[in-house]
PDB file of N, CA and C in Angstrom:
ATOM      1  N   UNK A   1       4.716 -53.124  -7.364  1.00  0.00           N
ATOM      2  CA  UNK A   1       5.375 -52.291  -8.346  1.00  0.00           C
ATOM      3  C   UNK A   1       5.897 -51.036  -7.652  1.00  0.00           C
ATOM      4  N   UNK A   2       7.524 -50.441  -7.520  1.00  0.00           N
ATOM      5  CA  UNK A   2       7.555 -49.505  -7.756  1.00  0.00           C
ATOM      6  C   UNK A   2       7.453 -48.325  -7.878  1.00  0.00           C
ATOM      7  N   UNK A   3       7.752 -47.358  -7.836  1.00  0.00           N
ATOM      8  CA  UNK A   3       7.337 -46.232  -8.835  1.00  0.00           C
ATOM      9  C   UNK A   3       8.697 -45.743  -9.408  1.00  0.00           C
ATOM     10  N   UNK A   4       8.973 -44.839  -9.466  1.00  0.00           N
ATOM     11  CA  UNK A   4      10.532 -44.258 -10.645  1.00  0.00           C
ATOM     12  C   UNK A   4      10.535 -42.661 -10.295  1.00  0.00           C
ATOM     13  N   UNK A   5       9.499 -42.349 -10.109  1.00  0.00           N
ATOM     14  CA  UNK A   5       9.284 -40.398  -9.651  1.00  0.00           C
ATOM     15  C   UNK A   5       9.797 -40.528  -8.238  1.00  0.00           C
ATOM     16  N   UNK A   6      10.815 -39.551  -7.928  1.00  0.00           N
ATOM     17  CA  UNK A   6      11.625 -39.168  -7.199  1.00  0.00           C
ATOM     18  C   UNK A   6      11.701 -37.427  -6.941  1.00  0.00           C
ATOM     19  N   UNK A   7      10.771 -37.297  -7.521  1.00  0.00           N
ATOM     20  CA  UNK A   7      10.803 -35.543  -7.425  1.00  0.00           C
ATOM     21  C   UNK A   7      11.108 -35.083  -8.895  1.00  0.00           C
ATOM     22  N   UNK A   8      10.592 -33.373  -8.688  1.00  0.00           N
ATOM     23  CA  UNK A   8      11.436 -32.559  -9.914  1.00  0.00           C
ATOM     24  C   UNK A   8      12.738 -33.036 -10.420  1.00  0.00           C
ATOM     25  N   UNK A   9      12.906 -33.062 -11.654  1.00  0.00           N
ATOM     26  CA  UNK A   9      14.404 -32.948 -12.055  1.00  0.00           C
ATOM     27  C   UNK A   9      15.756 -31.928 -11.065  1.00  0.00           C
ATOM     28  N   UNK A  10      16.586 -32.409 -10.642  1.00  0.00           N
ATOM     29  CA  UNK A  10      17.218 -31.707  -9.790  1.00  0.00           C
ATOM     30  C   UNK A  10      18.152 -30.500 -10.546  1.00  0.00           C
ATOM     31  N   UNK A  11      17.895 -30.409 -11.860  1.00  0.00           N
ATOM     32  CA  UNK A  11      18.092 -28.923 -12.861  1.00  0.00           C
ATOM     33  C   UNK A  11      16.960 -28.190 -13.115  1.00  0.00           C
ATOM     34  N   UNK A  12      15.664 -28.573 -12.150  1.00  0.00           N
ATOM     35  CA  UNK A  12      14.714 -27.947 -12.558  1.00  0.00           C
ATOM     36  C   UNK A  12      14.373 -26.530 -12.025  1.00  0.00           C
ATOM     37  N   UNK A  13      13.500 -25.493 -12.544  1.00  0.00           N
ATOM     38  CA  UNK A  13      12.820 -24.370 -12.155  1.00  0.00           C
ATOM     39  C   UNK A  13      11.410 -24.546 -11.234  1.00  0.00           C
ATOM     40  N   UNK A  14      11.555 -23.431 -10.911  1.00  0.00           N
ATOM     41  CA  UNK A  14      10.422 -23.046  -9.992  1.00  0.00           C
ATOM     42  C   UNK A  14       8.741 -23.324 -11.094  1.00  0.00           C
ATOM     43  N   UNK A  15       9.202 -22.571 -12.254  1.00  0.00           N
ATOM     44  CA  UNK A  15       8.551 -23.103 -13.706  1.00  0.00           C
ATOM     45  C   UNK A  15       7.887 -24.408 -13.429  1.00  0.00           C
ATOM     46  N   UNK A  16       8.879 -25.167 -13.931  1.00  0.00           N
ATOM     47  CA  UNK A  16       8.333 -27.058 -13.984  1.00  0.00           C
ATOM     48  C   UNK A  16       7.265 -27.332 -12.945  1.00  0.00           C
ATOM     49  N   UNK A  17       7.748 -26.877 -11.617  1.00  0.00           N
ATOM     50  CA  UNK A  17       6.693 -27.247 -10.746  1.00  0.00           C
ATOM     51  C   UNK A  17       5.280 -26.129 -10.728  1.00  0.00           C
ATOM     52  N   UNK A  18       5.471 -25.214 -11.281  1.00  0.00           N
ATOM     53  CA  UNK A  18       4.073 -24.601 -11.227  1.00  0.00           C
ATOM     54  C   UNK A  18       2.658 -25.316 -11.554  1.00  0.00           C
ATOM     55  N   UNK A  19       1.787 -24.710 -11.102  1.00  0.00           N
ATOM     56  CA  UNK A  19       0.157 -25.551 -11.065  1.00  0.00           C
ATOM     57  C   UNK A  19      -0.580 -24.950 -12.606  1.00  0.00           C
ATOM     58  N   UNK A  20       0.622 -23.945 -13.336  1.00  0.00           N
ATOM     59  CA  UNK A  20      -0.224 -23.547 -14.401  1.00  0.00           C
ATOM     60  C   UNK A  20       0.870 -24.140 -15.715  1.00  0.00           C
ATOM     61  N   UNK A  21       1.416 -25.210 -15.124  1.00  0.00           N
ATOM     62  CA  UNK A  21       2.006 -26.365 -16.285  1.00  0.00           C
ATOM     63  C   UNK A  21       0.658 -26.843 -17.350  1.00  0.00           C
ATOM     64  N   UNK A  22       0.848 -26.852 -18.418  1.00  0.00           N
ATOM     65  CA  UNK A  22      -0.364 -27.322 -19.173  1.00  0.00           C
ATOM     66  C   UNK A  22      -1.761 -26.776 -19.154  1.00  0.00           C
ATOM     67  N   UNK A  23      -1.540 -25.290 -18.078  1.00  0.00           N
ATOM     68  CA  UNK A  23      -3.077 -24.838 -18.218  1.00  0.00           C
ATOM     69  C   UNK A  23      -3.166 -24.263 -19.693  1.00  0.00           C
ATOM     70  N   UNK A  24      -4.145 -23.725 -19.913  1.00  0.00           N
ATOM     71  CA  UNK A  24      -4.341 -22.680 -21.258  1.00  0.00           C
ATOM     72  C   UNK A  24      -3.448 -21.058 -20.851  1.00  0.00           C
ATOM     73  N   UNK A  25      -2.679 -20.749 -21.748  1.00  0.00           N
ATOM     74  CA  UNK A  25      -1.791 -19.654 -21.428  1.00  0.00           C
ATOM     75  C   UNK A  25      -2.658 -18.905 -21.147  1.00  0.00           C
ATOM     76  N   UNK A  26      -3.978 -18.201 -22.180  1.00  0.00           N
ATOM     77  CA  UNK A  26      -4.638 -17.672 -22.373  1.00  0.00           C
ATOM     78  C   UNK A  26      -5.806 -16.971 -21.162  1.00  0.00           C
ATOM     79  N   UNK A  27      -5.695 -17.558 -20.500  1.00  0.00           N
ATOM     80  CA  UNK A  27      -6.562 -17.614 -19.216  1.00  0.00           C
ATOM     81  C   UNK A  27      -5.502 -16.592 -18.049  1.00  0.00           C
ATOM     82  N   UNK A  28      -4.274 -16.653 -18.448  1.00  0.00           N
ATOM     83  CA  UNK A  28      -3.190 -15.903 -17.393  1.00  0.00           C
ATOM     84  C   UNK A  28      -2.737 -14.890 -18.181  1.00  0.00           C
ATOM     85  N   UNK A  29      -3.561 -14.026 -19.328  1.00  0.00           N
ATOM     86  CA  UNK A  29      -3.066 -13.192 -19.953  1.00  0.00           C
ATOM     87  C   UNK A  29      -4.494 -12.590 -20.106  1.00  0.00           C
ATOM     88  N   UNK A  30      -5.111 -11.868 -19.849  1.00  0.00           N
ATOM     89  CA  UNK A  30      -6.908 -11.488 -19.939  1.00  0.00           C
ATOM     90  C   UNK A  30      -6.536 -10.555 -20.435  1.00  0.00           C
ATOM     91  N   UNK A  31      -7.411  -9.950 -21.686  1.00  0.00           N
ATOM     92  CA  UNK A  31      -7.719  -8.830 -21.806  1.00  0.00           C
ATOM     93  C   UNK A  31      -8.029  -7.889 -20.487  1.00  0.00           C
ATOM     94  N   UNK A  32      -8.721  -8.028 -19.359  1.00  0.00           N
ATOM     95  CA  UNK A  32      -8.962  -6.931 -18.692  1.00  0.00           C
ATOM     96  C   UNK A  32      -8.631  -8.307 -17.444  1.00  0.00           C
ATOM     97  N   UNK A  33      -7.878  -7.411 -16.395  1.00  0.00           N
ATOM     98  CA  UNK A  33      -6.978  -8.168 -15.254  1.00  0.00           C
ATOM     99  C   UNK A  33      -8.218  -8.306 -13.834  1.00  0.00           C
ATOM    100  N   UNK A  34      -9.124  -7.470 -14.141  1.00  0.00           N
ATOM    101  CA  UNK A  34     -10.018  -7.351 -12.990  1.00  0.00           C
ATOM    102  C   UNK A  34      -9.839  -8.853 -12.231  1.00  0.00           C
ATOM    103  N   UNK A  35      -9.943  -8.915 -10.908  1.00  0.00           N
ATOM    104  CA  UNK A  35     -10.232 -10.245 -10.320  1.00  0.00           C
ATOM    105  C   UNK A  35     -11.764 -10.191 -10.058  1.00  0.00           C
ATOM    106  N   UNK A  36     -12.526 -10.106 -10.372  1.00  0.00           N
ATOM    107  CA  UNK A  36     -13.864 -10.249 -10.535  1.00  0.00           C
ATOM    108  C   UNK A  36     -14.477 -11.403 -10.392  1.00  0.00           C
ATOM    109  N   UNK A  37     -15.126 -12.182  -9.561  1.00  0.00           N
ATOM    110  CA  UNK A  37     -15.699 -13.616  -9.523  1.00  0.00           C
ATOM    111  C   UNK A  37     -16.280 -13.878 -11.098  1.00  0.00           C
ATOM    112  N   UNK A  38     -15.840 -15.099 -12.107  1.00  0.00           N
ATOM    113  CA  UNK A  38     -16.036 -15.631 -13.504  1.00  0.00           C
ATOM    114  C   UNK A  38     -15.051 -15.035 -14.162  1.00  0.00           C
ATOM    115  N   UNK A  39     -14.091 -14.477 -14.122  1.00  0.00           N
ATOM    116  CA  UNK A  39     -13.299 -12.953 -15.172  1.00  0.00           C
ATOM    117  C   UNK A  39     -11.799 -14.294 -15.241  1.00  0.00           C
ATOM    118  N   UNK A  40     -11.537 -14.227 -16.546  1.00  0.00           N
ATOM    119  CA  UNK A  40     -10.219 -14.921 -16.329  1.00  0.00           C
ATOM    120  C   UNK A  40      -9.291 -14.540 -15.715  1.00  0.00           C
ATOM    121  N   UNK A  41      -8.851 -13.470 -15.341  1.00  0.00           N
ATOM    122  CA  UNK A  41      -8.413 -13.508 -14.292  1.00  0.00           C
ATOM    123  C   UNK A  41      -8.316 -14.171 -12.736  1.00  0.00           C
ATOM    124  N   UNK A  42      -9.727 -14.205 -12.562  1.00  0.00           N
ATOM    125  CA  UNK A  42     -10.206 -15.068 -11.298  1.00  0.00           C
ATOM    126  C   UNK A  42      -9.726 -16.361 -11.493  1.00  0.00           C
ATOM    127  N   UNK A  43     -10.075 -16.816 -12.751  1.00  0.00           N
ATOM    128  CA  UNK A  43      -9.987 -18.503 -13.241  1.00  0.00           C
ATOM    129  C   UNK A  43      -8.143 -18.395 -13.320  1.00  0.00           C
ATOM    130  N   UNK A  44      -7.504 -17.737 -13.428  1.00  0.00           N
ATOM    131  CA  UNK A  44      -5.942 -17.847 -13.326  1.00  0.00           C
ATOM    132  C   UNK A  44      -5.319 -17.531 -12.318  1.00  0.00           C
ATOM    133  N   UNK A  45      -6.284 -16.936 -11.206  1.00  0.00           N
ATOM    134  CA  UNK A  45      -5.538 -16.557  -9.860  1.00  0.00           C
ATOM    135  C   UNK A  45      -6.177 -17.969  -9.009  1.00  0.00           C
ATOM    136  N   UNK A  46      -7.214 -18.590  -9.220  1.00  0.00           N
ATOM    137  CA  UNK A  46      -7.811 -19.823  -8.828  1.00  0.00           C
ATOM    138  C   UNK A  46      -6.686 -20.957  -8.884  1.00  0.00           C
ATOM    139  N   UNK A  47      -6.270 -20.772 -10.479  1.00  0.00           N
ATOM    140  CA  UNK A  47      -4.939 -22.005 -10.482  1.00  0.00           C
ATOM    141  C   UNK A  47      -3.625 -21.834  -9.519  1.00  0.00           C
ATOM    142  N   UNK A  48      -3.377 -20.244  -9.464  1.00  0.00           N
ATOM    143  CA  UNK A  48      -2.172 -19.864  -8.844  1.00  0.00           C
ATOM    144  C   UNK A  48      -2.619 -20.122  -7.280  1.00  0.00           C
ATOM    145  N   UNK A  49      -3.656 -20.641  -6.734  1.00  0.00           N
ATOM    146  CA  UNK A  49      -3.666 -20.232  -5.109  1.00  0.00           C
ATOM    147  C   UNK A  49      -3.523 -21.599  -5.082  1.00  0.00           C
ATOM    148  N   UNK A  50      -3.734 -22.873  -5.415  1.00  0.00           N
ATOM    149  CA  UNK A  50      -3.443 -24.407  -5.706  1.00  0.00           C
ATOM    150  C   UNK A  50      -1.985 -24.396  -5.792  1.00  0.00           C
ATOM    151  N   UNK A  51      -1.289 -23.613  -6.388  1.00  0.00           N
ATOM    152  CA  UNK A  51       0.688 -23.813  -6.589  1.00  0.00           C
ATOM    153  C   UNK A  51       1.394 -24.014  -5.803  1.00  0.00           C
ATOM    154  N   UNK A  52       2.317 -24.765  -6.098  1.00  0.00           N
ATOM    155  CA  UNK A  52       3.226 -25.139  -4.400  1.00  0.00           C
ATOM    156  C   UNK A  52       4.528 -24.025  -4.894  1.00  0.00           C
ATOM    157  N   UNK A  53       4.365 -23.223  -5.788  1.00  0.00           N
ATOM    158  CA  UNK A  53       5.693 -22.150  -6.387  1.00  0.00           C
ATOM    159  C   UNK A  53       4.803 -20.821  -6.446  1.00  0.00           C
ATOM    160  N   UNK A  54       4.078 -20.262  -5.882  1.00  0.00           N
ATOM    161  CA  UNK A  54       2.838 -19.516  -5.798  1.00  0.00           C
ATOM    162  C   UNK A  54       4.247 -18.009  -5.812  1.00  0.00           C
ATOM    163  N   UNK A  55       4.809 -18.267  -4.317  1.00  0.00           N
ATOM    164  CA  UNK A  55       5.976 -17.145  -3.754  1.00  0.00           C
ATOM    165  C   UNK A  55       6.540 -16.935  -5.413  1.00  0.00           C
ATOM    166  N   UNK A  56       7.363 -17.733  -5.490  1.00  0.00           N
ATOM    167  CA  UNK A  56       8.548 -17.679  -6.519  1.00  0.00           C
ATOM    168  C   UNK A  56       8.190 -17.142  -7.517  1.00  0.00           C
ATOM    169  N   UNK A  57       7.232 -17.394  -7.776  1.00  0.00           N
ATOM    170  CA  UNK A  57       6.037 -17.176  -9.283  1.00  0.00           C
ATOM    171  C   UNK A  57       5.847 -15.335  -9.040  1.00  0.00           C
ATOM    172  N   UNK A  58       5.391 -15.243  -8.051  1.00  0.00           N
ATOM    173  CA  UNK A  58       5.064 -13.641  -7.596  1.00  0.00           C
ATOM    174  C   UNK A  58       6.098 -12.985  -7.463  1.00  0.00           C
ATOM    175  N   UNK A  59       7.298 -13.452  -6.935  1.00  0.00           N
ATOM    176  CA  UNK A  59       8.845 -12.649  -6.709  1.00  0.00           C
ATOM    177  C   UNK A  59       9.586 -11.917  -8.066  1.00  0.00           C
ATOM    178  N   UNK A  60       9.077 -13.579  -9.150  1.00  0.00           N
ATOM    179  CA  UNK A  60      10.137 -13.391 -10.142  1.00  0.00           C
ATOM    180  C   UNK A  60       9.118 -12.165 -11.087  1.00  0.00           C
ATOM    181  N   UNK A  61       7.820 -12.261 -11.035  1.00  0.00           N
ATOM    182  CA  UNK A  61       7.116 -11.065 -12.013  1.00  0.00           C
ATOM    183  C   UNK A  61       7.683  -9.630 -11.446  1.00  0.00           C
ATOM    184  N   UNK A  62       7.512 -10.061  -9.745  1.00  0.00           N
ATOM    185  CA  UNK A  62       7.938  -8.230  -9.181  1.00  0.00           C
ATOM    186  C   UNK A  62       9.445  -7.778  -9.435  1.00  0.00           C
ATOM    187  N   UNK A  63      10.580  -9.054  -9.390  1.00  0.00           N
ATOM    188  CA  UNK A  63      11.505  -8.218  -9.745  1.00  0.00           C
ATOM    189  C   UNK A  63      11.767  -7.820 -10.940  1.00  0.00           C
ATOM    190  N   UNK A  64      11.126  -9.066 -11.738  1.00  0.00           N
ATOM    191  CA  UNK A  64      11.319  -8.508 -13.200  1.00  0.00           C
ATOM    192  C   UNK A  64      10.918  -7.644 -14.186  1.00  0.00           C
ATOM    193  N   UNK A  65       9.979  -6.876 -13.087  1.00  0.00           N
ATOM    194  CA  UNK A  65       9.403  -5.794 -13.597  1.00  0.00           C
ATOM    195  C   UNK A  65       7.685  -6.203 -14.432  1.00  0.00           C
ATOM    196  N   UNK A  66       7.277  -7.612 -14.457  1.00  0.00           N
ATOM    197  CA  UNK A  66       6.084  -8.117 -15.111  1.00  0.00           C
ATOM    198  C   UNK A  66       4.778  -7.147 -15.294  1.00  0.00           C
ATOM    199  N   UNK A  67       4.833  -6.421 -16.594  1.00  0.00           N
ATOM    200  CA  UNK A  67       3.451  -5.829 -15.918  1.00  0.00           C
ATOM    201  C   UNK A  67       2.546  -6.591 -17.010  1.00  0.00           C
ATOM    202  N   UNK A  68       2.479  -7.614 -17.361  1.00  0.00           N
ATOM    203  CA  UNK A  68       1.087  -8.324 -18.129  1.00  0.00           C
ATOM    204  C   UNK A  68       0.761  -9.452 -17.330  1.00  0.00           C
ATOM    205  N   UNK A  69      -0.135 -10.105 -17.302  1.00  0.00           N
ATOM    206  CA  UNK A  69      -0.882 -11.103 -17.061  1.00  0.00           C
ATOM    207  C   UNK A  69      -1.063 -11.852 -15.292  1.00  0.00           C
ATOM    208  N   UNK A  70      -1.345 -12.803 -15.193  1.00  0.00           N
ATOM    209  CA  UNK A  70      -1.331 -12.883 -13.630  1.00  0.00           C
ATOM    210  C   UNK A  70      -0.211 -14.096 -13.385  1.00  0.00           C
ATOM    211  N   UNK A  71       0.742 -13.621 -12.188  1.00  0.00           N
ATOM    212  CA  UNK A  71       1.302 -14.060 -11.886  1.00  0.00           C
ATOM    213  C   UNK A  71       1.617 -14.277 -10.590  1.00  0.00           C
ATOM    214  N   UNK A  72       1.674 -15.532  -9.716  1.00  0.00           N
ATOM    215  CA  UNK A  72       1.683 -15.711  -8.748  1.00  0.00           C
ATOM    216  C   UNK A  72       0.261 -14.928  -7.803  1.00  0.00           C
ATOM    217  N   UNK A  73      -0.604 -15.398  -8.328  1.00  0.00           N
ATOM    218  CA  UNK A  73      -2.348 -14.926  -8.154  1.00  0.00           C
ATOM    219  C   UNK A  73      -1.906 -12.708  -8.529  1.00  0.00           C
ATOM    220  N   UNK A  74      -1.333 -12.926  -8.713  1.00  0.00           N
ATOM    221  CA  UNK A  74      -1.413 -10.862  -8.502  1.00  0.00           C
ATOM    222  C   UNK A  74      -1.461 -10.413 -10.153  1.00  0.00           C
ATOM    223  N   UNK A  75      -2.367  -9.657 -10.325  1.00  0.00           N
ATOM    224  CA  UNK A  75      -2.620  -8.750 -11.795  1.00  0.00           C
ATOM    225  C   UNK A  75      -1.744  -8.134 -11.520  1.00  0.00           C
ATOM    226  N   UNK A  76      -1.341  -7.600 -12.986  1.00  0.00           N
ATOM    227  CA  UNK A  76      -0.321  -6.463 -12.940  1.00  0.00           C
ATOM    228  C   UNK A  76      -0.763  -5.106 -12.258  1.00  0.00           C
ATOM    229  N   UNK A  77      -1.801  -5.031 -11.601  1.00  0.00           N
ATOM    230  CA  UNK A  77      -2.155  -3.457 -10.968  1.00  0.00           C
ATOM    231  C   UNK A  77      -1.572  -3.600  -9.880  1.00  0.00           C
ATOM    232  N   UNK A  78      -2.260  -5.040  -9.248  1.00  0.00           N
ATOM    233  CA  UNK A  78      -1.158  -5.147  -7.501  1.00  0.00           C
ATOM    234  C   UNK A  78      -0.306  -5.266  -7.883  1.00  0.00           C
ATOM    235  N   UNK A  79       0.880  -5.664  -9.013  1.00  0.00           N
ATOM    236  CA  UNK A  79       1.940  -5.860  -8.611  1.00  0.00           C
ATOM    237  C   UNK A  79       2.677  -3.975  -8.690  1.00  0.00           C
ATOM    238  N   UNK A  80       1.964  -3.280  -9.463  1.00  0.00           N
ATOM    239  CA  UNK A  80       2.729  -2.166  -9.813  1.00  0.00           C
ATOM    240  C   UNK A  80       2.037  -1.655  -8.441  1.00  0.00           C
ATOM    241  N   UNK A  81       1.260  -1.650  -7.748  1.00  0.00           N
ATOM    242  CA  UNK A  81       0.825  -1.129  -6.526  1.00  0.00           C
ATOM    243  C   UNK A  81       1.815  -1.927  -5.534  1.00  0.00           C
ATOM    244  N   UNK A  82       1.968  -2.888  -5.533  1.00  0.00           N
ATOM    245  CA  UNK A  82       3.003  -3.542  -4.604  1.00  0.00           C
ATOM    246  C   UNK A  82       4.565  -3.305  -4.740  1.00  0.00           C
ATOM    247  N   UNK A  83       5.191  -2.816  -6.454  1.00  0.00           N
ATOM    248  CA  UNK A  83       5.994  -2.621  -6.479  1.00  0.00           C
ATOM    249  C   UNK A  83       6.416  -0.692  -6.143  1.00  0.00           C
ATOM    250  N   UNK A  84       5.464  -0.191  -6.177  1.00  0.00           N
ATOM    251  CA  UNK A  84       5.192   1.395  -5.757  1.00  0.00           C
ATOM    252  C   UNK A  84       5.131   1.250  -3.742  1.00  0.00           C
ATOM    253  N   UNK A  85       4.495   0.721  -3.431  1.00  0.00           N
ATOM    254  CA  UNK A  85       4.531   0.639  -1.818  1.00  0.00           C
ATOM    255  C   UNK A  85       6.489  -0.077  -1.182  1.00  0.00           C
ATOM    256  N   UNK A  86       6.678  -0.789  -2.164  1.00  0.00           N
ATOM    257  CA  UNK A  86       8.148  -0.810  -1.917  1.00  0.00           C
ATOM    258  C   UNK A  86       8.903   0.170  -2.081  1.00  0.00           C
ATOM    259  N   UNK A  87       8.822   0.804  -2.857  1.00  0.00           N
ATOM    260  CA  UNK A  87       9.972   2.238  -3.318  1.00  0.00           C
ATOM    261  C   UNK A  87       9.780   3.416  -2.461  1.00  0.00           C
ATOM    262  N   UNK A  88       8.040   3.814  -2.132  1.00  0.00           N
ATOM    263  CA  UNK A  88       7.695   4.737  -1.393  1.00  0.00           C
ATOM    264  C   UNK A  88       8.198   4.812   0.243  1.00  0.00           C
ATOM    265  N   UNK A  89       8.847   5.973   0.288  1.00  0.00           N
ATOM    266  CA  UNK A  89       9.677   5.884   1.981  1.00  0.00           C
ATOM    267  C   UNK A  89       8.407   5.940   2.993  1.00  0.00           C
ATOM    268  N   UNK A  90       8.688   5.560   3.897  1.00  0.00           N
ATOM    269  CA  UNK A  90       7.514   5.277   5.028  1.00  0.00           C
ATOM    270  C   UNK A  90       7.252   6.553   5.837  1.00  0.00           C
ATOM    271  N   UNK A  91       5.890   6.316   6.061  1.00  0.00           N
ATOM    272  CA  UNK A  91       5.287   7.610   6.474  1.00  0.00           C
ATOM    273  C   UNK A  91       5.756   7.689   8.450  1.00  0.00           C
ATOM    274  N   UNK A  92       5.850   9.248   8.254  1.00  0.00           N
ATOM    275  CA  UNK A  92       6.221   9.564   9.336  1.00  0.00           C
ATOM    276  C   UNK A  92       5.006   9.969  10.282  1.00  0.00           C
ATOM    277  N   UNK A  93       5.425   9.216  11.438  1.00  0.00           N
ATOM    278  CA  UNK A  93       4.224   9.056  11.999  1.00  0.00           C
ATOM    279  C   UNK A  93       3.936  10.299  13.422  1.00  0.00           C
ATOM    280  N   UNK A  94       3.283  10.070  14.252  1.00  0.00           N
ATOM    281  CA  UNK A  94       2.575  11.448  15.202  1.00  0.00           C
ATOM    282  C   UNK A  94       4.082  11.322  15.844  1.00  0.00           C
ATOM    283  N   UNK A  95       5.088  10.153  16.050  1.00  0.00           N
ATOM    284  CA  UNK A  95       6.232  10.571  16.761  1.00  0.00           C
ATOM    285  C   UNK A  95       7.645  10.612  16.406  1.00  0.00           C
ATOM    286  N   UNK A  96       7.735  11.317  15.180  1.00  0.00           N
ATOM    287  CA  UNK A  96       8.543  11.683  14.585  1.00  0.00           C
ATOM    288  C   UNK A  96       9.330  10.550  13.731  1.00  0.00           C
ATOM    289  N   UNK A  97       8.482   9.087  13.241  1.00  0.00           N
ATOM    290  CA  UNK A  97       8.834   8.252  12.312  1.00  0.00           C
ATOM    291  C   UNK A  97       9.424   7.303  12.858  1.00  0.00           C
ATOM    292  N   UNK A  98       9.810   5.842  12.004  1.00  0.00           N
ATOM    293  CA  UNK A  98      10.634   5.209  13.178  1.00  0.00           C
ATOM    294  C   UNK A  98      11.605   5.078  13.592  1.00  0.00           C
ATOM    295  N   UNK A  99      11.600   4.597  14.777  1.00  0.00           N
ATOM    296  CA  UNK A  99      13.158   4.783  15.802  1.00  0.00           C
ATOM    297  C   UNK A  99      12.735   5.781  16.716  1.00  0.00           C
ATOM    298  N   UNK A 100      11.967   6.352  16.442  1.00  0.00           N
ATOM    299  CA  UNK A 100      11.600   8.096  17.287  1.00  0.00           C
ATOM    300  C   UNK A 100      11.193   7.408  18.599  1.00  0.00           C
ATOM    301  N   UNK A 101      12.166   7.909  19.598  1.00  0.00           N
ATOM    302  CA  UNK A 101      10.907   7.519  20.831  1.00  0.00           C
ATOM    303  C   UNK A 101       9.530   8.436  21.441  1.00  0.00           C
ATOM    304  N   UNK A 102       8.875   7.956  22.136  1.00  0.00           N
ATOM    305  CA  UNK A 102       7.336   8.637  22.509  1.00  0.00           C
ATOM    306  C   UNK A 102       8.133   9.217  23.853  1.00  0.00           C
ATOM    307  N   UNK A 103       7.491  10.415  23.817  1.00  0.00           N
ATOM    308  CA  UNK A 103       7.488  11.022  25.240  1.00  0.00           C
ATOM    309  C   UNK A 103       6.743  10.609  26.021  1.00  0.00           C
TER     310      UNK A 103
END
């Protein structure tokens, strides 16, 4: 026999293939985001580290500004901490920042 599966639909999203297809929504939306070993959070960043769309999943919350639930394993604290370390200009360092050469 066969088989007929040939891959994703070739109109498909990054979506379709995620590992949190058919999970419980509920589990990726916690009252409190802590990643805490047992905390749903943990149990929804557990599904997201299994995803073969893990990147895409994390890209599309940071550009889109996501600040609820977990996406692409990251609570909304890393992502607003991750999206704050992007904006913040880089620290200038003992030799005058980079490009600077050392004496």
């Amino acid at each position: 026999m066969t088989s007929s599966f040939s891959g994703p639909p070739k109109n498909s999203t990054w979506r379709d293939q995620a590992a949190c297809v058919g999970e419980d929504p509920e589990i990726f939306f916690p009252l409190v985001d802590l990643p805490a070993p047992g905390t749903e959070a943990s149990l929804a960043r557990a599904v997201c580290r299994r995803c073969p769309v893990i990147i895409a999943c994390r890209t599309w919350a940071l550009d889109h500004g996501e600040d609820d639930g977990i996406w692409g394993a990251t609570t909304a604290a890393q992502r607003r901490a991750i999206r704050r370390a992007a904006t913040e200009p880089a620290p200038v360092g003992p030799w005058g920042g980079e490009g600077a050469e050392r004496e």
